[in-house]
PDB file of N, CA and C in Angstrom:
ATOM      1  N   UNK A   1      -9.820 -11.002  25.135  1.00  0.00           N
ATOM      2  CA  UNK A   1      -9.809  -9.566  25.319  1.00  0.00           C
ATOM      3  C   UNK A   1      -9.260  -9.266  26.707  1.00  0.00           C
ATOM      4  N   UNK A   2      -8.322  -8.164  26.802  1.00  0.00           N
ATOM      5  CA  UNK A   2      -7.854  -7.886  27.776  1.00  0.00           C
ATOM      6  C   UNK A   2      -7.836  -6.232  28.137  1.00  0.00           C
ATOM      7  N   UNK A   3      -7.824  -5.862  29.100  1.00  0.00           N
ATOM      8  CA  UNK A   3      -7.432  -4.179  29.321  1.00  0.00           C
ATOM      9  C   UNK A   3      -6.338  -3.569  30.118  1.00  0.00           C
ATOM     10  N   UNK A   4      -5.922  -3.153  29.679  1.00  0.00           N
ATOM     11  CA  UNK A   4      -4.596  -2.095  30.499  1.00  0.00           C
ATOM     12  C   UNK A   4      -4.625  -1.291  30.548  1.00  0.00           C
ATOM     13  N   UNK A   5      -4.478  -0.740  31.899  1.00  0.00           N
ATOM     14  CA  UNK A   5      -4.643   0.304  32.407  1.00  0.00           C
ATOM     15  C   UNK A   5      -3.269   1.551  32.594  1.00  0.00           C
ATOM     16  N   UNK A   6      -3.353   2.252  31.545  1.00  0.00           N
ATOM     17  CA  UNK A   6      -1.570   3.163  31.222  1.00  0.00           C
ATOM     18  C   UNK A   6      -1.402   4.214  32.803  1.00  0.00           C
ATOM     19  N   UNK A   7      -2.887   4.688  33.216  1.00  0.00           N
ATOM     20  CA  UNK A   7      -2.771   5.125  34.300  1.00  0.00           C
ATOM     21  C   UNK A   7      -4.507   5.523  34.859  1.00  0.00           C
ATOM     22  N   UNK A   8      -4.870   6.446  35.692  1.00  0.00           N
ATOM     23  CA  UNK A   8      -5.838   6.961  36.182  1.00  0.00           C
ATOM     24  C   UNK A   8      -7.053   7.077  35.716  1.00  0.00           C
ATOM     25  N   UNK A   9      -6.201   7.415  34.179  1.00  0.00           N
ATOM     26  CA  UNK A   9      -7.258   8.025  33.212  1.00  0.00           C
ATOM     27  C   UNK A   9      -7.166   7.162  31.664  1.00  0.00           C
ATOM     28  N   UNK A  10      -6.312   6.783  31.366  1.00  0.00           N
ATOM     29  CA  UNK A  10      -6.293   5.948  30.577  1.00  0.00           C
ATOM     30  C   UNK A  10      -6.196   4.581  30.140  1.00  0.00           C
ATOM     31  N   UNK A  11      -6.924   4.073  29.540  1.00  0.00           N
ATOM     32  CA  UNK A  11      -6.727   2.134  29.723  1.00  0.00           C
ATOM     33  C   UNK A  11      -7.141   1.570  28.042  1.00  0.00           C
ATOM     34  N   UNK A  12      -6.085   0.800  27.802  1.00  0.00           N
ATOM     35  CA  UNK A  12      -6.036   0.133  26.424  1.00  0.00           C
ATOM     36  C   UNK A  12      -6.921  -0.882  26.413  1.00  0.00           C
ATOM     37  N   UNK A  13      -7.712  -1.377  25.436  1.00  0.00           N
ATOM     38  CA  UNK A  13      -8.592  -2.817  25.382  1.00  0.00           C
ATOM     39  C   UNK A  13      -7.793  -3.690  24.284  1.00  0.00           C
ATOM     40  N   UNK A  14      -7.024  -4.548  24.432  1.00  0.00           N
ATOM     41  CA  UNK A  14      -6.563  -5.298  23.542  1.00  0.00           C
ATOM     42  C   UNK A  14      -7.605  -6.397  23.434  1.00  0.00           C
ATOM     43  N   UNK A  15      -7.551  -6.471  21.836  1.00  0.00           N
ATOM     44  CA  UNK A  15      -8.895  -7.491  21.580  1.00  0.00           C
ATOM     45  C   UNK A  15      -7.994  -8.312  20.635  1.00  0.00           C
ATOM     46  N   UNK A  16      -8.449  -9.872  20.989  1.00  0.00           N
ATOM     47  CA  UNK A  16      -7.406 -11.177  20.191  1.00  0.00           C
ATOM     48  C   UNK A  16      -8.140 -10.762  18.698  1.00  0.00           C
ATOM     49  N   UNK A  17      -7.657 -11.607  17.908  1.00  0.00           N
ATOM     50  CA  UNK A  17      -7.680 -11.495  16.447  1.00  0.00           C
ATOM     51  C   UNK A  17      -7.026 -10.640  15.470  1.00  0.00           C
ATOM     52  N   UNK A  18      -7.647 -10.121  14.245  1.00  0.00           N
ATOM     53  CA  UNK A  18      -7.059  -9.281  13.331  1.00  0.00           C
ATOM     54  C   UNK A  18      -6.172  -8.331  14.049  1.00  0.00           C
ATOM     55  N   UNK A  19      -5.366  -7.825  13.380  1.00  0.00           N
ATOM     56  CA  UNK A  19      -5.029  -6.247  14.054  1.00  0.00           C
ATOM     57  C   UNK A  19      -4.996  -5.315  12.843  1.00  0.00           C
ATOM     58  N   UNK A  20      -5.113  -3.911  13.146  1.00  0.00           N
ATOM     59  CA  UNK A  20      -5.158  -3.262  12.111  1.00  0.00           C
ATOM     60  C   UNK A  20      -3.956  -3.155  11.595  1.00  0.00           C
ATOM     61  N   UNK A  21      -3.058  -2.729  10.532  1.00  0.00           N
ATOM     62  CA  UNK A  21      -1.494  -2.137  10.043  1.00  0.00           C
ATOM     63  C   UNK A  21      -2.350  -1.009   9.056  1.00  0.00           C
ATOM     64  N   UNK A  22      -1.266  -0.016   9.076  1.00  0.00           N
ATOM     65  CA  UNK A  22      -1.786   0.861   8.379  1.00  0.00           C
ATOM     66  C   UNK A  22      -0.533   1.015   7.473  1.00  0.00           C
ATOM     67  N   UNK A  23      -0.657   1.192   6.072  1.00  0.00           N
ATOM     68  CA  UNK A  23      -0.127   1.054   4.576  1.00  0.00           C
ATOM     69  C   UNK A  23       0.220   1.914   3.606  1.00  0.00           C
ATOM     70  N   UNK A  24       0.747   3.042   3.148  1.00  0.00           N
ATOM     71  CA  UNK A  24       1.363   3.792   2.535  1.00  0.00           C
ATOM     72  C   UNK A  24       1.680   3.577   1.498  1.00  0.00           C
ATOM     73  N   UNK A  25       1.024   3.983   0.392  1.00  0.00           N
ATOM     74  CA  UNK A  25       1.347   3.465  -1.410  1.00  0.00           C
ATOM     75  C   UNK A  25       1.028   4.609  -2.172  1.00  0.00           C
ATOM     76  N   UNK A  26       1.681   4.663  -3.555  1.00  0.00           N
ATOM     77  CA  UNK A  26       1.521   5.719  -4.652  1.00  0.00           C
ATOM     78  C   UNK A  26       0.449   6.278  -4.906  1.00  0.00           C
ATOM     79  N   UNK A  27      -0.651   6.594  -5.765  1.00  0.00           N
ATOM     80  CA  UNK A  27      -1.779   6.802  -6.180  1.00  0.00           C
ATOM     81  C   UNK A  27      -2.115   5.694  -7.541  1.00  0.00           C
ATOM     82  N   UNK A  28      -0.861   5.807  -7.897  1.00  0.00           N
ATOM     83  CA  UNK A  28      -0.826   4.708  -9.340  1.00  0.00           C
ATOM     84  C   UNK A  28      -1.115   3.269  -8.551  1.00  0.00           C
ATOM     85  N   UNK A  29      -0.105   2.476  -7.759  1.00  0.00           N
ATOM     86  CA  UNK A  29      -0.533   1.226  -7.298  1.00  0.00           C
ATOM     87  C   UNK A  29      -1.647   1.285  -6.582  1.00  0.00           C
ATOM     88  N   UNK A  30      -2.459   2.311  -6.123  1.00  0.00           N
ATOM     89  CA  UNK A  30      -3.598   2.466  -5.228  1.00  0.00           C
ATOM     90  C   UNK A  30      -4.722   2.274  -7.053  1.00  0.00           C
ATOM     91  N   UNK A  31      -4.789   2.909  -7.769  1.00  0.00           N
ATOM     92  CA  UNK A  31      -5.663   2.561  -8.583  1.00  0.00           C
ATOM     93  C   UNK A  31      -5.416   1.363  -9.388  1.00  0.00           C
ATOM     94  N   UNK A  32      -3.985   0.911  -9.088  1.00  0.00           N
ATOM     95  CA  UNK A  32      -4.152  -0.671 -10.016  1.00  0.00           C
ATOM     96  C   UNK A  32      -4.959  -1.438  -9.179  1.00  0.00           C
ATOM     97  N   UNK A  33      -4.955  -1.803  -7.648  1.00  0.00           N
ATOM     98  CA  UNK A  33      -5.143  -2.162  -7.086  1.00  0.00           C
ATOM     99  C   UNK A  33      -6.601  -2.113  -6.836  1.00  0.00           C
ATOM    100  N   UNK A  34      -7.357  -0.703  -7.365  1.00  0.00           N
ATOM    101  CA  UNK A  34      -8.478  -0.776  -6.802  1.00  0.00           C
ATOM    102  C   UNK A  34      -9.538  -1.235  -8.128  1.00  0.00           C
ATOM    103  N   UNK A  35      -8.397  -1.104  -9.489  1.00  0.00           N
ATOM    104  CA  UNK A  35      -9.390  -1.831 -10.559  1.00  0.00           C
ATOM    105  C   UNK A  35      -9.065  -3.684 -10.789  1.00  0.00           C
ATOM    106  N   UNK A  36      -8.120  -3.942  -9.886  1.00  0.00           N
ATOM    107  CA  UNK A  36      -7.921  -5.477  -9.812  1.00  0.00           C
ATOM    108  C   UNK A  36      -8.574  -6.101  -9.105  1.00  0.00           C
ATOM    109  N   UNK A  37      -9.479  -5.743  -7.794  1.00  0.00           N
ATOM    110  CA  UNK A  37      -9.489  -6.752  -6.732  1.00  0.00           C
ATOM    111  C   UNK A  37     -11.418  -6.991  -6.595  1.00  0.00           C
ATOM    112  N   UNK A  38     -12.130  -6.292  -7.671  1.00  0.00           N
ATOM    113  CA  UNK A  38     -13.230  -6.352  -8.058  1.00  0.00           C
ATOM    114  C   UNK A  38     -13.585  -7.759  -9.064  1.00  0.00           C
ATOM    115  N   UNK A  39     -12.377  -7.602 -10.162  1.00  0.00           N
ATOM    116  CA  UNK A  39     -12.284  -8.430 -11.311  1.00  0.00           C
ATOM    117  C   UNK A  39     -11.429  -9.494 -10.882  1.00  0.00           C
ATOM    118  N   UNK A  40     -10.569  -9.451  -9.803  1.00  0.00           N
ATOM    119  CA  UNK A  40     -10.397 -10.995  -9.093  1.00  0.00           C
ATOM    120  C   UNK A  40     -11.797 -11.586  -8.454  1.00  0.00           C
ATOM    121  N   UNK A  41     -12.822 -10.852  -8.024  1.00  0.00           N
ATOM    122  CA  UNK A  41     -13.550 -11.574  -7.076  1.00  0.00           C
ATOM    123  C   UNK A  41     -13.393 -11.134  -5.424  1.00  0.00           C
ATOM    124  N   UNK A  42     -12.405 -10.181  -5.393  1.00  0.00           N
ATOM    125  CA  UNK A  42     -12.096 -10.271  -3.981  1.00  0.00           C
ATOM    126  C   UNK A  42     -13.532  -9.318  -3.029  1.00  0.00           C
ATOM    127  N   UNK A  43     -14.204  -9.586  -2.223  1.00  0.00           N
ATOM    128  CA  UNK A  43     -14.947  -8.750  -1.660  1.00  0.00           C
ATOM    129  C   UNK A  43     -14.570  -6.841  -0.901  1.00  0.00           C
ATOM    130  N   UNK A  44     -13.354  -6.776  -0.660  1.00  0.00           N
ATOM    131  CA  UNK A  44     -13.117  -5.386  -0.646  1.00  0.00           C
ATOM    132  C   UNK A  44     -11.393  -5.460  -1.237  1.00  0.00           C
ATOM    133  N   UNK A  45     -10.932  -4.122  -1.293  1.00  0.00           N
ATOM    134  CA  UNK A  45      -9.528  -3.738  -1.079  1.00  0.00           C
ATOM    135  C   UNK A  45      -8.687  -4.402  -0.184  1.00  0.00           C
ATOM    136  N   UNK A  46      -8.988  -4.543   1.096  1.00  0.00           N
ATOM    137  CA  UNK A  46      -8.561  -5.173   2.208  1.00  0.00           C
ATOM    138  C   UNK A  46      -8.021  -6.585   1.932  1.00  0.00           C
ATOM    139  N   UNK A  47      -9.004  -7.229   1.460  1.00  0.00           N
ATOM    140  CA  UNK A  47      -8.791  -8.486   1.320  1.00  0.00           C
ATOM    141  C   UNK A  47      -8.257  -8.745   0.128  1.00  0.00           C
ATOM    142  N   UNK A  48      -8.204  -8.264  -0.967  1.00  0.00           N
ATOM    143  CA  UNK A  48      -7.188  -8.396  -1.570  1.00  0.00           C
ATOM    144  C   UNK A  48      -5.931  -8.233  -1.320  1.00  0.00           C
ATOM    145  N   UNK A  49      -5.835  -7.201  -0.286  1.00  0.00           N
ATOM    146  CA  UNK A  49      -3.714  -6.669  -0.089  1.00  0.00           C
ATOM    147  C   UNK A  49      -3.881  -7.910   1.166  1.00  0.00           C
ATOM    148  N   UNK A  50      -4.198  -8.320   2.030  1.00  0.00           N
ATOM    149  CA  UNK A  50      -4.176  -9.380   2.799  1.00  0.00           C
ATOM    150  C   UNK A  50      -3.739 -10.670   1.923  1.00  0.00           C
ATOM    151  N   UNK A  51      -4.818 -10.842   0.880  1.00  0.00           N
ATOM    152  CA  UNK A  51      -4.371 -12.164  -0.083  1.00  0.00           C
ATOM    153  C   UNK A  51      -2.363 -12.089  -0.309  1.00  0.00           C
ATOM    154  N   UNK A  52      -2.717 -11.325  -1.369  1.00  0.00           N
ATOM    155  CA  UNK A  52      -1.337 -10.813  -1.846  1.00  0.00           C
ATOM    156  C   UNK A  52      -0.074 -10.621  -1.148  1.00  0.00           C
ATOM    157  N   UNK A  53      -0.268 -10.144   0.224  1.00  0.00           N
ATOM    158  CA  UNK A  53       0.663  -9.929   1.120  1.00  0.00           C
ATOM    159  C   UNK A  53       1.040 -11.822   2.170  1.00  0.00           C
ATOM    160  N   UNK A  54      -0.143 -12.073   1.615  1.00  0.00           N
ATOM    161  CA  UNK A  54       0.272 -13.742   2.241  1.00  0.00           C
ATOM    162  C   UNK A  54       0.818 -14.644   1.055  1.00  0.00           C
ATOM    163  N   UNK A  55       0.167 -14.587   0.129  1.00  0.00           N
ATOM    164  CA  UNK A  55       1.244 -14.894  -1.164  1.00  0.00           C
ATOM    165  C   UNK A  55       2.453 -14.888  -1.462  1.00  0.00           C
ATOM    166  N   UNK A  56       3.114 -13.362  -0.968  1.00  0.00           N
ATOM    167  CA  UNK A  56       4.231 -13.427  -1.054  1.00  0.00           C
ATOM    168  C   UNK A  56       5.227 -13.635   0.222  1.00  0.00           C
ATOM    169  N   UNK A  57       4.607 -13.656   1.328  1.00  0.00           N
ATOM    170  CA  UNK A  57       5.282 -14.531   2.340  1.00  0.00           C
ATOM    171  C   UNK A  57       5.494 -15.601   2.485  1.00  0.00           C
ATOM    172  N   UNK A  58       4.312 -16.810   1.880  1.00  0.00           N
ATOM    173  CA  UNK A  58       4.350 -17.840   1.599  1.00  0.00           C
ATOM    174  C   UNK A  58       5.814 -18.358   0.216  1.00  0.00           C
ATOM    175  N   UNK A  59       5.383 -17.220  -0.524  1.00  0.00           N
ATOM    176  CA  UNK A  59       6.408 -17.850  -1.462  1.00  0.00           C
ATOM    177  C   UNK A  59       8.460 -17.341  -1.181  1.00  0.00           C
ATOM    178  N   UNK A  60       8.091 -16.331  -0.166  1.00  0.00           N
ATOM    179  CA  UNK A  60       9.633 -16.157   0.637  1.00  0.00           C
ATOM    180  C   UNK A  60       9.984 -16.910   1.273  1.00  0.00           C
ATOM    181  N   UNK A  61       9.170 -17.505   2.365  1.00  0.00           N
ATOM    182  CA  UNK A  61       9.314 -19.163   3.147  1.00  0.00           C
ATOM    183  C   UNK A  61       9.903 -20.338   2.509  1.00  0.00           C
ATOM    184  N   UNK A  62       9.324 -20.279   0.448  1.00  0.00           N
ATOM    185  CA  UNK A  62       9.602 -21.317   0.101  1.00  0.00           C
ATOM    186  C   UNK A  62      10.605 -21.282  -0.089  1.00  0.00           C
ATOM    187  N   UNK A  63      11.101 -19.908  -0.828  1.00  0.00           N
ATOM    188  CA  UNK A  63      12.789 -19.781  -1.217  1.00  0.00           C
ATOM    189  C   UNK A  63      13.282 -19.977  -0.085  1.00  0.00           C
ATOM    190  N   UNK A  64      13.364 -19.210   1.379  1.00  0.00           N
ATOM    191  CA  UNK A  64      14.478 -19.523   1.848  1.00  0.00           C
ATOM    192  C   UNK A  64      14.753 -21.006   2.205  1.00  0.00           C
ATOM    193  N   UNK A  65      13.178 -21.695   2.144  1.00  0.00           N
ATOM    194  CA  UNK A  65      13.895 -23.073   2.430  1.00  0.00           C
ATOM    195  C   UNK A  65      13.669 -24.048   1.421  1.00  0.00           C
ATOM    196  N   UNK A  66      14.263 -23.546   0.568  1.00  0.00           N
ATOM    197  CA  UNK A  66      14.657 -23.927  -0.604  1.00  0.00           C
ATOM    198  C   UNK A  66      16.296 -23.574  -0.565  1.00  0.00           C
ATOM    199  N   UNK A  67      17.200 -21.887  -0.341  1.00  0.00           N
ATOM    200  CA  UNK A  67      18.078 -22.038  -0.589  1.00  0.00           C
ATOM    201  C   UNK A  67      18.632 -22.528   0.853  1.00  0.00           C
ATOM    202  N   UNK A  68      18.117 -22.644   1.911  1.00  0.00           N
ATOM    203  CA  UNK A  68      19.009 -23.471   3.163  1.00  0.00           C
ATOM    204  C   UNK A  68      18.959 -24.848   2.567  1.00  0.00           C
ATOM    205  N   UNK A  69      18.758 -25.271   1.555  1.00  0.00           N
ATOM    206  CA  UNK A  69      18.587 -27.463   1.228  1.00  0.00           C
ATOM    207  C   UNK A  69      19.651 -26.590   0.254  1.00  0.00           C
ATOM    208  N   UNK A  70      20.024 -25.809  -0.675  1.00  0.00           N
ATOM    209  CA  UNK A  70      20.604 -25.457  -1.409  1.00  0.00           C
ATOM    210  C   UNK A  70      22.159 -25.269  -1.061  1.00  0.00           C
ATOM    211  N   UNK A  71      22.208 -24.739   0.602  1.00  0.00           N
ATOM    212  CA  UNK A  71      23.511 -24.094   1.022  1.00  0.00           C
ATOM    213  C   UNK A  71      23.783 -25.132   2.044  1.00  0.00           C
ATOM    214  N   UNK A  72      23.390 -26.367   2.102  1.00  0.00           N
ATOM    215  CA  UNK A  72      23.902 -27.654   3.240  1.00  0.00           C
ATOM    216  C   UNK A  72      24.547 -28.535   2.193  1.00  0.00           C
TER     217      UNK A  72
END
């Protein structure tokens, strides 16, 4: 944890770990989402779009290095 100070009156606390992102979606994928992640098991909303959102980074990593062995 750290603090910065912007000036006189104001000072930021940066704290290590999570960070928040904030997320913007339909109403339709907001209710698929909120009747899926109960019946996966997942303990909130959160952690389901966290799962999912590492899923598919993981599986973009694989393609691209998959097509760089592809394009040598």
């Amino acid at each position: 944890m750290r603090v910065v100070y912007r000036d006189d009156r104001t000072m930021e606390l940066i704290l290590d770990g999570p960070r928040v992102v904030t997320v913007k979606m339909d109403d339709k994928l907001l209710r698929q989402i909120d009747s899926l992640w109960p019946k996966l098991g997942f303990k909130s909303r959160s952690e389901f779009i966290r799962y999912a959102v590492s899923v598919v980074v993981k599986m973009a990593n694989r393609r691209i290095k998959i097509e760089d062995l592809l394009n040598t």
